[in-house]
Protein backbone atom coordinates (compact mmCIF):
# COMPACT_ATOMS: atom_id res chain seq x y z
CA UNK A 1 -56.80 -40.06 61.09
CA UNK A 2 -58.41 -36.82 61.24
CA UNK A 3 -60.72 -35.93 58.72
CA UNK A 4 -61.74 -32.34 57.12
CA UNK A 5 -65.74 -33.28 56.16
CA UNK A 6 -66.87 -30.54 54.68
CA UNK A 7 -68.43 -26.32 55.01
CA UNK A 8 -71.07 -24.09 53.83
CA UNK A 9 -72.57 -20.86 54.18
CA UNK A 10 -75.55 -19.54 54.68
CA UNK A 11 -76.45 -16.38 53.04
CA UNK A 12 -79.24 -15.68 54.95
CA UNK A 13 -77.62 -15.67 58.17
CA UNK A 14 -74.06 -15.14 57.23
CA UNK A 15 -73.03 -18.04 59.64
CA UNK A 16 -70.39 -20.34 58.16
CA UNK A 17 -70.46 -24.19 58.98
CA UNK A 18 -67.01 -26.10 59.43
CA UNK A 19 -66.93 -29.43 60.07
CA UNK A 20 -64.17 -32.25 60.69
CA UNK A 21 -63.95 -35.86 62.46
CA UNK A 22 -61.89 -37.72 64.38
CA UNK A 23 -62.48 -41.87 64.84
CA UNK A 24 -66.32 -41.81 65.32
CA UNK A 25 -66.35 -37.80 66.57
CA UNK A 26 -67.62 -35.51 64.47
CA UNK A 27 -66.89 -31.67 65.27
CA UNK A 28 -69.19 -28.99 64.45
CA UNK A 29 -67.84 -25.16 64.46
CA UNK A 30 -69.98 -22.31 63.47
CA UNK A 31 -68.73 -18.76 62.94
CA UNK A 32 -71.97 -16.01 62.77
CA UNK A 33 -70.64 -13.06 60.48
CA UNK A 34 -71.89 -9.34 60.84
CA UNK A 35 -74.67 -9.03 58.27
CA UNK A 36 -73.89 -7.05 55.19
CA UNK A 37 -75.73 -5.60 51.96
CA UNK A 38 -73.51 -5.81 49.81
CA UNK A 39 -73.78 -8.54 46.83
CA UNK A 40 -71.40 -11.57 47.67
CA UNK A 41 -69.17 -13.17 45.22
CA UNK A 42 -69.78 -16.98 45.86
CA UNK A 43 -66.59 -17.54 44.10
CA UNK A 44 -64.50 -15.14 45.94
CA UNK A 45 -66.46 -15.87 49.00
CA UNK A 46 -65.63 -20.16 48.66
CA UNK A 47 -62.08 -19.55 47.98
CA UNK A 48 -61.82 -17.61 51.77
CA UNK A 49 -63.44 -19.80 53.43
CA UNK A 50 -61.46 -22.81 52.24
CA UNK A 51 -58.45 -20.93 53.97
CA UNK A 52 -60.95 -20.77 57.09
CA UNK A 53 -61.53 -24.36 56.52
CA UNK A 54 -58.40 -25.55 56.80
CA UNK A 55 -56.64 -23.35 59.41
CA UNK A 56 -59.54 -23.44 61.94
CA UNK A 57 -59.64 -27.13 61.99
CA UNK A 58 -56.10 -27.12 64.02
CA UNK A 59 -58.63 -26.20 66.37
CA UNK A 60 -59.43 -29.62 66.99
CA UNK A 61 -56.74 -31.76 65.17
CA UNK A 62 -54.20 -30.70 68.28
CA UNK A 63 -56.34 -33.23 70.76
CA UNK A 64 -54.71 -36.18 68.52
CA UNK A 65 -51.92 -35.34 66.13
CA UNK A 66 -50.88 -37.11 63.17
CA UNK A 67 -48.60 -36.89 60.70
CA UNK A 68 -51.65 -37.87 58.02
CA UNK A 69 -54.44 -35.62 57.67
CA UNK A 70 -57.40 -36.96 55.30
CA UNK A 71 -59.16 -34.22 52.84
CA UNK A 72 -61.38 -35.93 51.33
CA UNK A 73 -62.42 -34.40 47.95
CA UNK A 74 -60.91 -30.94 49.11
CA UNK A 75 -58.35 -30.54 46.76
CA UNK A 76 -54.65 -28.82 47.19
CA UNK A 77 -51.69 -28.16 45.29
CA UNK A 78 -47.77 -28.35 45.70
CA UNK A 79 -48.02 -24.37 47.20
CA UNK A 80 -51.07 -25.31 49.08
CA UNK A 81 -49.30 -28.02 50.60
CA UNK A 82 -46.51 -26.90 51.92
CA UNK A 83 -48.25 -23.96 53.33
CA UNK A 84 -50.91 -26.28 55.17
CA UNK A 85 -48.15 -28.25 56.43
CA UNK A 86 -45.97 -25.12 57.59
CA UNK A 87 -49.02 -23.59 60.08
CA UNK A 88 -49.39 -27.14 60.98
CA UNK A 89 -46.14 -27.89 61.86
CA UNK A 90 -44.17 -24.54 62.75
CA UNK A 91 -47.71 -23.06 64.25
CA UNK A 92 -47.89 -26.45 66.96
CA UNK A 93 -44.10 -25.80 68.05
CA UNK A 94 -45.01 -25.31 71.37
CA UNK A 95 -47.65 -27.92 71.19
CA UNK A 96 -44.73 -30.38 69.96
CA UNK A 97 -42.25 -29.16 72.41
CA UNK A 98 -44.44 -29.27 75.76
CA UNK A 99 -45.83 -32.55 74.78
CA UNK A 100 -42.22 -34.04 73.05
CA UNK A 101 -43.35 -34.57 69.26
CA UNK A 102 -41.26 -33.87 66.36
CA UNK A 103 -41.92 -32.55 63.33
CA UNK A 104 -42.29 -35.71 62.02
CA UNK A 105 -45.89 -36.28 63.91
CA UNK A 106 -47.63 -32.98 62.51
CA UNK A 107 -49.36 -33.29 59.65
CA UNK A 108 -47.93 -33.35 56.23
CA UNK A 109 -50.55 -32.15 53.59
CA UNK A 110 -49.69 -34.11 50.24
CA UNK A 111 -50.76 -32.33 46.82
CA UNK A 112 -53.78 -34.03 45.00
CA UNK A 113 -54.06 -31.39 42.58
CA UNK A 114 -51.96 -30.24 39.87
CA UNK A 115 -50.36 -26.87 40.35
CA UNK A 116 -52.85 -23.81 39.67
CA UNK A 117 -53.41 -20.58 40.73
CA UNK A 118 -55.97 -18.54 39.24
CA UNK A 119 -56.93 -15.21 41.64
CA UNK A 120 -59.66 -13.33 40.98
CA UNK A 121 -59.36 -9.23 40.23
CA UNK A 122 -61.55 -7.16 41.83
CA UNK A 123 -63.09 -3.87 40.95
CA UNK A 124 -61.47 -0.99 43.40
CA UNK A 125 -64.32 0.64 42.86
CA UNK A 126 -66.56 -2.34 44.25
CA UNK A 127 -63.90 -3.07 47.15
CA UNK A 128 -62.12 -0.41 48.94
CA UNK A 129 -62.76 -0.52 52.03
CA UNK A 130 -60.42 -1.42 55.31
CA UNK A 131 -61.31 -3.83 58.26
CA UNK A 132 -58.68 -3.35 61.47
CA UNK A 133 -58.18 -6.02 63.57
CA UNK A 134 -59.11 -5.15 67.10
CA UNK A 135 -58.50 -6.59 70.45
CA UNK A 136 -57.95 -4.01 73.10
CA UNK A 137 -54.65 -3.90 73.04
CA UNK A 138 -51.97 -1.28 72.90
CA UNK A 139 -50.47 -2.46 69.15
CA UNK A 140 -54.57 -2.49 67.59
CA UNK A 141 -55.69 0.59 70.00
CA UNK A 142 -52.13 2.73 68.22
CA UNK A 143 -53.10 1.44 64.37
CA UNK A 144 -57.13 3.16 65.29
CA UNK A 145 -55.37 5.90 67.03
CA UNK A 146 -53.12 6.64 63.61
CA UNK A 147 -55.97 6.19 61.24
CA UNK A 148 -57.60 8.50 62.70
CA UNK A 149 -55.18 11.02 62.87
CA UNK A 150 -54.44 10.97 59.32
CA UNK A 151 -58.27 10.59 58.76
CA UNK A 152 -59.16 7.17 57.22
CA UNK A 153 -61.92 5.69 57.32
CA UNK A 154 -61.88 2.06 58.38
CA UNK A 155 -64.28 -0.34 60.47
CA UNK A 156 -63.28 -2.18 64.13
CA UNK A 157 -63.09 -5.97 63.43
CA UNK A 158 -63.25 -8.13 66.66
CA UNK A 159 -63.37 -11.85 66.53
CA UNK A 160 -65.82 -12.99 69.76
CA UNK A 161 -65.69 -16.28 71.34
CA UNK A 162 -68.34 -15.65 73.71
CA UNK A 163 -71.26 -12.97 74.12
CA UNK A 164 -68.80 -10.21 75.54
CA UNK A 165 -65.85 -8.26 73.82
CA UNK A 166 -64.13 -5.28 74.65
CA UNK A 167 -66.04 -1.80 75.27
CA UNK A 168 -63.10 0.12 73.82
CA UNK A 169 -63.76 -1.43 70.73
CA UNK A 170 -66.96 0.57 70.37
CA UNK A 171 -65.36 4.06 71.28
CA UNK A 172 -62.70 4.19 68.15
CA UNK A 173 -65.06 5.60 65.18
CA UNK A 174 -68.31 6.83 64.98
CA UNK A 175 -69.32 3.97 63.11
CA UNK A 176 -69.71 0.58 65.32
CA UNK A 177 -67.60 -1.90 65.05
CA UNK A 178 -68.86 -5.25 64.31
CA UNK A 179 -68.06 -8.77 65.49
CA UNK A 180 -67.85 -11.67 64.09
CA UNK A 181 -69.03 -14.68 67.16
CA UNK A 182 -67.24 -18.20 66.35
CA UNK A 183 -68.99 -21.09 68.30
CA UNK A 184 -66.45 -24.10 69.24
CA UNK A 185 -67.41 -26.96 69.52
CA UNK A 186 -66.05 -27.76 73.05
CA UNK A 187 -68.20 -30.46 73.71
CA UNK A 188 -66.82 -32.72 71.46
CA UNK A 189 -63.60 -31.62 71.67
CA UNK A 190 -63.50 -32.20 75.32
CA UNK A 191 -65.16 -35.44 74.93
CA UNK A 192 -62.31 -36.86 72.44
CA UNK A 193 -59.58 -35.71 75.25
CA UNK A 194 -56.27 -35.70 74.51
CA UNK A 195 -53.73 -32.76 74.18
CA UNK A 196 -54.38 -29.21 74.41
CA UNK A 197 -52.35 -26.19 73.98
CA UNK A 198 -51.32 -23.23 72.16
CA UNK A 199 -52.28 -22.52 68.06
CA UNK A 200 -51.28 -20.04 65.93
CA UNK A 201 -54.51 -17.86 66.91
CA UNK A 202 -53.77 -14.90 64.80
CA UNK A 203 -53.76 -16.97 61.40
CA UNK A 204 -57.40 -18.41 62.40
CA UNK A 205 -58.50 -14.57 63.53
CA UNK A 206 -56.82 -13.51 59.98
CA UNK A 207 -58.88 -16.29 57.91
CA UNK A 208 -61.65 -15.08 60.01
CA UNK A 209 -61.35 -11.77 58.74
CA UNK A 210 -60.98 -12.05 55.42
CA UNK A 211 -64.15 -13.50 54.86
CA UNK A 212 -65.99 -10.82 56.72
CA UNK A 213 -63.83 -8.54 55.04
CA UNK A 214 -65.05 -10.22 51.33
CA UNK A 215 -68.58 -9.83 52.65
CA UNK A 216 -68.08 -6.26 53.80
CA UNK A 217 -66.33 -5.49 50.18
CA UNK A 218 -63.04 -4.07 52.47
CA UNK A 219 -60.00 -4.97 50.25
CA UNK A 220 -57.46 -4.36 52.84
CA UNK A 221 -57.11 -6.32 56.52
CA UNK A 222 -54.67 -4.41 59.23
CA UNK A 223 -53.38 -6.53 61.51
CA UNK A 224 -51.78 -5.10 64.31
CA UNK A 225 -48.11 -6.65 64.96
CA UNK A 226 -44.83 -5.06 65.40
CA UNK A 227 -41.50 -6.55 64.90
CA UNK A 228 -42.17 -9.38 67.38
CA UNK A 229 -41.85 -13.44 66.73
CA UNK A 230 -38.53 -14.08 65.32
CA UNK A 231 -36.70 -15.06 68.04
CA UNK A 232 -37.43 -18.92 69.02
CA UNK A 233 -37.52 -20.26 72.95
CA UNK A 234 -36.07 -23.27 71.56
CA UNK A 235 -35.57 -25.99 68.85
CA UNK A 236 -36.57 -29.48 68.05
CA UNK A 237 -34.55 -30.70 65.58
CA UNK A 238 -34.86 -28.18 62.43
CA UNK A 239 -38.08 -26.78 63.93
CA UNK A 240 -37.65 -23.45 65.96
CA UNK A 241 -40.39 -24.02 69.11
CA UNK A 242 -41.77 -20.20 68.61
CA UNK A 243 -45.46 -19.42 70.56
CA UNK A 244 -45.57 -16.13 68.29
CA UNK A 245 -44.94 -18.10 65.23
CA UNK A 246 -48.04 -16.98 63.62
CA UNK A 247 -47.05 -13.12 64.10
CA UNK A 248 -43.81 -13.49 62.72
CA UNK A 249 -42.79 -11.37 59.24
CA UNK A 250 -42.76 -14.85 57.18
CA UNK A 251 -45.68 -15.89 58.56
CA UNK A 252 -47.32 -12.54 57.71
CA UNK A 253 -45.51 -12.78 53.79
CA UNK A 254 -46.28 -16.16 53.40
CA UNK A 255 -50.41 -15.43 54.17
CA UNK A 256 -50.26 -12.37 52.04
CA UNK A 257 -48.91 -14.12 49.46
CA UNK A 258 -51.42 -17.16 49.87
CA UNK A 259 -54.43 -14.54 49.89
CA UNK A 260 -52.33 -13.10 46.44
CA UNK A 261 -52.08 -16.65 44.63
CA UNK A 262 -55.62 -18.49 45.53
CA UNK A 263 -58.33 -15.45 46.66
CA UNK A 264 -57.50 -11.94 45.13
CA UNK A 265 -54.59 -9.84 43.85
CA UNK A 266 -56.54 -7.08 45.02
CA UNK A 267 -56.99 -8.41 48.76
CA UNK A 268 -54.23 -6.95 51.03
CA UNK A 269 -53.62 -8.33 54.62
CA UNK A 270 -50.71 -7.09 57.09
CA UNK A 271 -49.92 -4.73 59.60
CA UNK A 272 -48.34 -1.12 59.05
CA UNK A 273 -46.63 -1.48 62.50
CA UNK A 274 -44.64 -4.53 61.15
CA UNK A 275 -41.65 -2.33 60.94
CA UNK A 276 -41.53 -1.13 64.62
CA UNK A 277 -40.35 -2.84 67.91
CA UNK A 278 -42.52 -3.64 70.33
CA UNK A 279 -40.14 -1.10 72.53
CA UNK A 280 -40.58 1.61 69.91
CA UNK A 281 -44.76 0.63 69.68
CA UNK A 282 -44.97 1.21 73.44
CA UNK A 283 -43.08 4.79 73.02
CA UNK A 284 -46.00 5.59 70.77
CA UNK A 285 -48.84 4.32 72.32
CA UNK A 286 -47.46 6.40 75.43
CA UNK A 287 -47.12 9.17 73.29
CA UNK A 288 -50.15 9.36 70.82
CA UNK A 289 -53.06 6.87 73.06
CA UNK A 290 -52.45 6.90 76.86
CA UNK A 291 -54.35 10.05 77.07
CA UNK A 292 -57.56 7.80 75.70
CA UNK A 293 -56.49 4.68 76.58
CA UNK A 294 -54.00 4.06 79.24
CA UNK A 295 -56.52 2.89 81.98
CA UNK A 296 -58.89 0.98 79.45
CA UNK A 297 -56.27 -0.88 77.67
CA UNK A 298 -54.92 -4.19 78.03
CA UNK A 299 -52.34 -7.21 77.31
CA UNK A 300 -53.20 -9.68 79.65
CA UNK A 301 -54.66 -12.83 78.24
CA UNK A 302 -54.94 -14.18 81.62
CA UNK A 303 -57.54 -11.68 82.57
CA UNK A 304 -59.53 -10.85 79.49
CA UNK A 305 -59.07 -13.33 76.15
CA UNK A 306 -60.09 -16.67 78.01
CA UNK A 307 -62.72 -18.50 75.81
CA UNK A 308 -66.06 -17.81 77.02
CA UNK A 309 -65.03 -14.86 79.15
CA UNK A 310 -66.42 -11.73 80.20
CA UNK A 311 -64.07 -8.96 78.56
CA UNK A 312 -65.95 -6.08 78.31
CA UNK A 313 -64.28 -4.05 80.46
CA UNK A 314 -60.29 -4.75 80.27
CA UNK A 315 -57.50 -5.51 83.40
CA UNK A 316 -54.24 -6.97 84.24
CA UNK A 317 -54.11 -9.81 86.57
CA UNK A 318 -50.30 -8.47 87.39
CA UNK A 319 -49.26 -12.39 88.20
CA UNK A 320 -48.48 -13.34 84.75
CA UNK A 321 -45.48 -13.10 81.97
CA UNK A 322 -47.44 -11.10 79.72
CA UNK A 323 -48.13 -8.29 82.53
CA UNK A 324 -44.48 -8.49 83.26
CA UNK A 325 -43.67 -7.75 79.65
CA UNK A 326 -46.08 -5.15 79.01
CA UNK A 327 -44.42 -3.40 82.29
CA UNK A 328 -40.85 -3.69 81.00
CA UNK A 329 -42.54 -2.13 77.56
CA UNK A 330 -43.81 0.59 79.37
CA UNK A 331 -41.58 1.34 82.19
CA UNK A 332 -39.29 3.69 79.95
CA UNK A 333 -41.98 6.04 78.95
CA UNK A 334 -44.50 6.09 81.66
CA UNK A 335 -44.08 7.18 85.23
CA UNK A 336 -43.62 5.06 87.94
CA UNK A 337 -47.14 5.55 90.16
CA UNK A 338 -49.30 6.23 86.97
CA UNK A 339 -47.94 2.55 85.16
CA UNK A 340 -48.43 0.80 88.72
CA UNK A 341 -52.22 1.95 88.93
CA UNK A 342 -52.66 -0.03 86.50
CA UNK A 343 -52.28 -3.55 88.22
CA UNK A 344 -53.72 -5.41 91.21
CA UNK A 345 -50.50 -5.76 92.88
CA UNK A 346 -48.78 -2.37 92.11
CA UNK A 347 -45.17 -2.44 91.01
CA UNK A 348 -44.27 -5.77 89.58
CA UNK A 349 -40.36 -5.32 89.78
CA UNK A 350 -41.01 -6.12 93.18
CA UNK A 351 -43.48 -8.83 92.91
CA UNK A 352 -41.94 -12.34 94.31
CA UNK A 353 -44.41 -14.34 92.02
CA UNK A 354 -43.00 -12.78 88.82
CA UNK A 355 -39.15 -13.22 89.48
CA UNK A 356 -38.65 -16.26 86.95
CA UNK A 357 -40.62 -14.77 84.45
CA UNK A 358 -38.39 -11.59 84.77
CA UNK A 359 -35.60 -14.47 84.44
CA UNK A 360 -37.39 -15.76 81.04
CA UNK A 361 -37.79 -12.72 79.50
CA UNK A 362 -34.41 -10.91 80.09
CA UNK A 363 -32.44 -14.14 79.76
CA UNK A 364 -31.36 -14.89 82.81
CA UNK A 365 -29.87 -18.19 84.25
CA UNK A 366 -30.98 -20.20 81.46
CA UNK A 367 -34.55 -19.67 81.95
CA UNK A 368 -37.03 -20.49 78.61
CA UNK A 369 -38.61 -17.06 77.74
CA UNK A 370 -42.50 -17.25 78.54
CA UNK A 371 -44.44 -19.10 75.89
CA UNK A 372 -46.41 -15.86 75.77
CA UNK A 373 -46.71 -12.87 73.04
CA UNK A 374 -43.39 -11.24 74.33
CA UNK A 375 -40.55 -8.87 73.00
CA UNK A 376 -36.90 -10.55 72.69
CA UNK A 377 -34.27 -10.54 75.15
CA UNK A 378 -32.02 -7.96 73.48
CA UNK A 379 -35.17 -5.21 73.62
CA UNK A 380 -36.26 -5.94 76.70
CA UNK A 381 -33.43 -5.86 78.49
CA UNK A 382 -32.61 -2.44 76.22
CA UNK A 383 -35.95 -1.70 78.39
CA UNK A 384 -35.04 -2.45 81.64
CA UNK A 385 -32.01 -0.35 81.44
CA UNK A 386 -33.91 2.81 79.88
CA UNK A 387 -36.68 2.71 82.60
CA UNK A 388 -37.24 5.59 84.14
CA UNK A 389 -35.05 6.62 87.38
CA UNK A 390 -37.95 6.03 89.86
CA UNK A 391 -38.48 2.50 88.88
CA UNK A 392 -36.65 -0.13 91.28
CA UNK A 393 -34.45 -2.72 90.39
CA UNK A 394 -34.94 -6.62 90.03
CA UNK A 395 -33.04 -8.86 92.40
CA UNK A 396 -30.57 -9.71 89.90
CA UNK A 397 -28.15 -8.23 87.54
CA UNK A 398 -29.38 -7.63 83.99
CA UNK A 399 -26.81 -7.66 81.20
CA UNK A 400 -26.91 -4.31 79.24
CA UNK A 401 -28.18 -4.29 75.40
CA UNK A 402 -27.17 -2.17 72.22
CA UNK A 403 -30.94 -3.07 70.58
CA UNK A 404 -31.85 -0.22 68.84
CA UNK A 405 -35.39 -0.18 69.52
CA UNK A 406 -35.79 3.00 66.82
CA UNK A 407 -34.64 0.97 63.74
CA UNK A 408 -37.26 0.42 61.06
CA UNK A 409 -36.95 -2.55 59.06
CA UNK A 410 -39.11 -4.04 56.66
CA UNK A 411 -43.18 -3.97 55.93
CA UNK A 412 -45.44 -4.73 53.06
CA UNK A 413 -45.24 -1.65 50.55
CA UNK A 414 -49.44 -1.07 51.13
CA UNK A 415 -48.90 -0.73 54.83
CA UNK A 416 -46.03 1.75 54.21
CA UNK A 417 -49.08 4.41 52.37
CA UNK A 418 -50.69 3.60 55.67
């Protein structure tokens, strides 16, 4: 059974301490926070990194699923539960799918706590500030690019896994940004074996977040996610297999409304691009950041967001889905040679290597869409029939699409001031 041991933090360093076990294996993750001098609320502080507690250990409880987790004296309650169980189950779809569990062998957090929620208020006056999420990409690079154009302030967040981030990430304010480092613990985890695969990243970064946002006194978290997630790549059973599950609008509700219930009322995580499709965020960031940022940007996980790799200065590898995605995206509002400088292997509607993927992602011949951060079918073949005339075509005919890419739908009402 795998076993959630225990966590601290120390003040002095700011490092957090997460710990968990498996038969006789005991994992060890640290996470070093950006120093602050502000006064921390232990209380507020303990609550967030109870959420970091739980969530990062999927880390390491994917090796060897089960449907029985032990807590040990950590205690949850019938809302806890269910939420645990949800990013456990929903957020290892693709874990489940590719390795041909069910529901039924994730883990099912059971309530050992009566029901009680009991948030703490905080002073605005004490905690005002906001933390954005940033990663290099074009949805994080347009939310800095916005708030500073309607001039607020707010401090570059990036979530390391190695000594190296992003460079870009230092040219967005004229204050720095900071990063938080988090230190697996990939000895032991590749010395238990077992499976490996995808998580729901963004909830961990989130978690993450919020506590440097708690010791930064920030009270609001952007996240930077458009209207992207909802549509599954398949099903197992009642359980929609979804990669993106994390970045989904529920999942986003249901972790605002966690941080609402059992942190702070006053604590506000989401994105203001919720709203948006991915199609309509790539008309902006053509339109408002390629100026800046076209040739220092990047998507590709393949070439930069590896652990323990050197991202500092971004690329595209121009072999993988999310390269072929990000150049359907962009292939309406960018022109032809100026997109294709971009990648190794120039225009990638004519690379051989990529013609499944194209398949995947525009829903062709019954291929699965990539298990990669991707837009849906509908948009992206709305995409590949707006791209501009100098573009050529794919070997195959794509269906047309009435996704309108311009509709807004919903958001959390703080974003929408944003």
């Amino acid at each position: 059974m795998f076993k959630f041991l225990d966590y601290y933090f120390d003040e002095e360093t700011t490092t957090a301490i997460f710990r968990y076990a498996f038969s006789d294996t005991i994992f060890t993750e640290r996470i070093e926070f950006a120093r602050t001098e502000y006064i921390i609320n232990q209380e507020l502080l303990g609550r967030a990194l109870f959420l970091c507690f739980i969530l990062i250990g999927i880390s390491y409880y994917k090796a060897h699923p089960t449907p029985k987790v032990d807590l040990g004296h950590h205690k949850i309650d019938a809302f806890q539960s269910k939420f645990f169980s949800s990013v456990y189950q929903e957020g290892l779809s693709q874990l489940a799918f590719e390795n041909y569990l069910t529901r039924e062998d994730l883990a099912h957090f059971t309530q050992n706590s009566p029901d009680e929620s009991d948030p703490i208020p905080l002073n605005p006056a004490d905690y005002h500030g906001i933390l954005s999420l940033q990663s290099g990409g074009k949805d994080s690079l347009l939310v800095a690019t916005t708030l500073n154009a309607k001039n607020i302030d707010f401090t570059p967040w990036y979530c390391a896994s190695s000594d190296f981030h992003p460079s870009i990430i230092d040219q967005l304010t004229d204050k720095p940004a900071i990063i938080a480092k988090r230190f697996i613990d990939h000895r032991n985890r590749e010395k238990v074996g077992g499976l490996n695969g995808h998580i729901p990243i963004t909830y961990i970064n989130c978690a993450i977040a919020l506590v440097q946002a708690i010791l930064n006194h920030d009270s609001v978290i952007l996240t930077a996610i458009g209207r992207e997630g909802n549509e599954p790549h398949a099903k197992i059973g009642d359980m929609e297999v979804n990669h993106q599950w994390s970045k989904t609008w529920p999942a986003e509700k249901a972790l605002a409304d966690y941080v609402h219930r059992y942190i702070s009322p006053n604590l506000n995580i989401g994105s203001p691009l919720r709203g948006f499709s991915e199609l309509k965020v790539a008309e902006l960031f053509a339109k408002k950041c390629w100026q800046d940022y076209g040739h220092k940007f990047s998507s590709c996980n393949v070439a930069n967001y590896h652990q323990r790799q050197d991202n500092q200065e971004l690329k595209w590898c121009g072999k993988c889905a999310k390269c072929a995605n990000s150049y359907l995206l962009f292939a309406p509002f960018v022109e032809r040679e100026e997109l294709d400088s971009l990648f190794p292997n120039n225009s990638l509607f004519e690379e051989p290597s990529l013609i499944d993927d194209y398949k995947g992602l525009l829903g062709i011949d019954d291929k699965i869409k990539p298990f990669e951060c991707v837009g849906e079918i509908a948009e992206l073949r709305k995409a590949y029939e707006m791209r501009l005339a100098d573009y050529p075509a794919l070997p195959f005919t794509v269906p047309a699409s009435d996704f309108d890419y311009e509709k807004i739908t919903e958001s959390q009402d703080f974003t929408k001031e944003l």
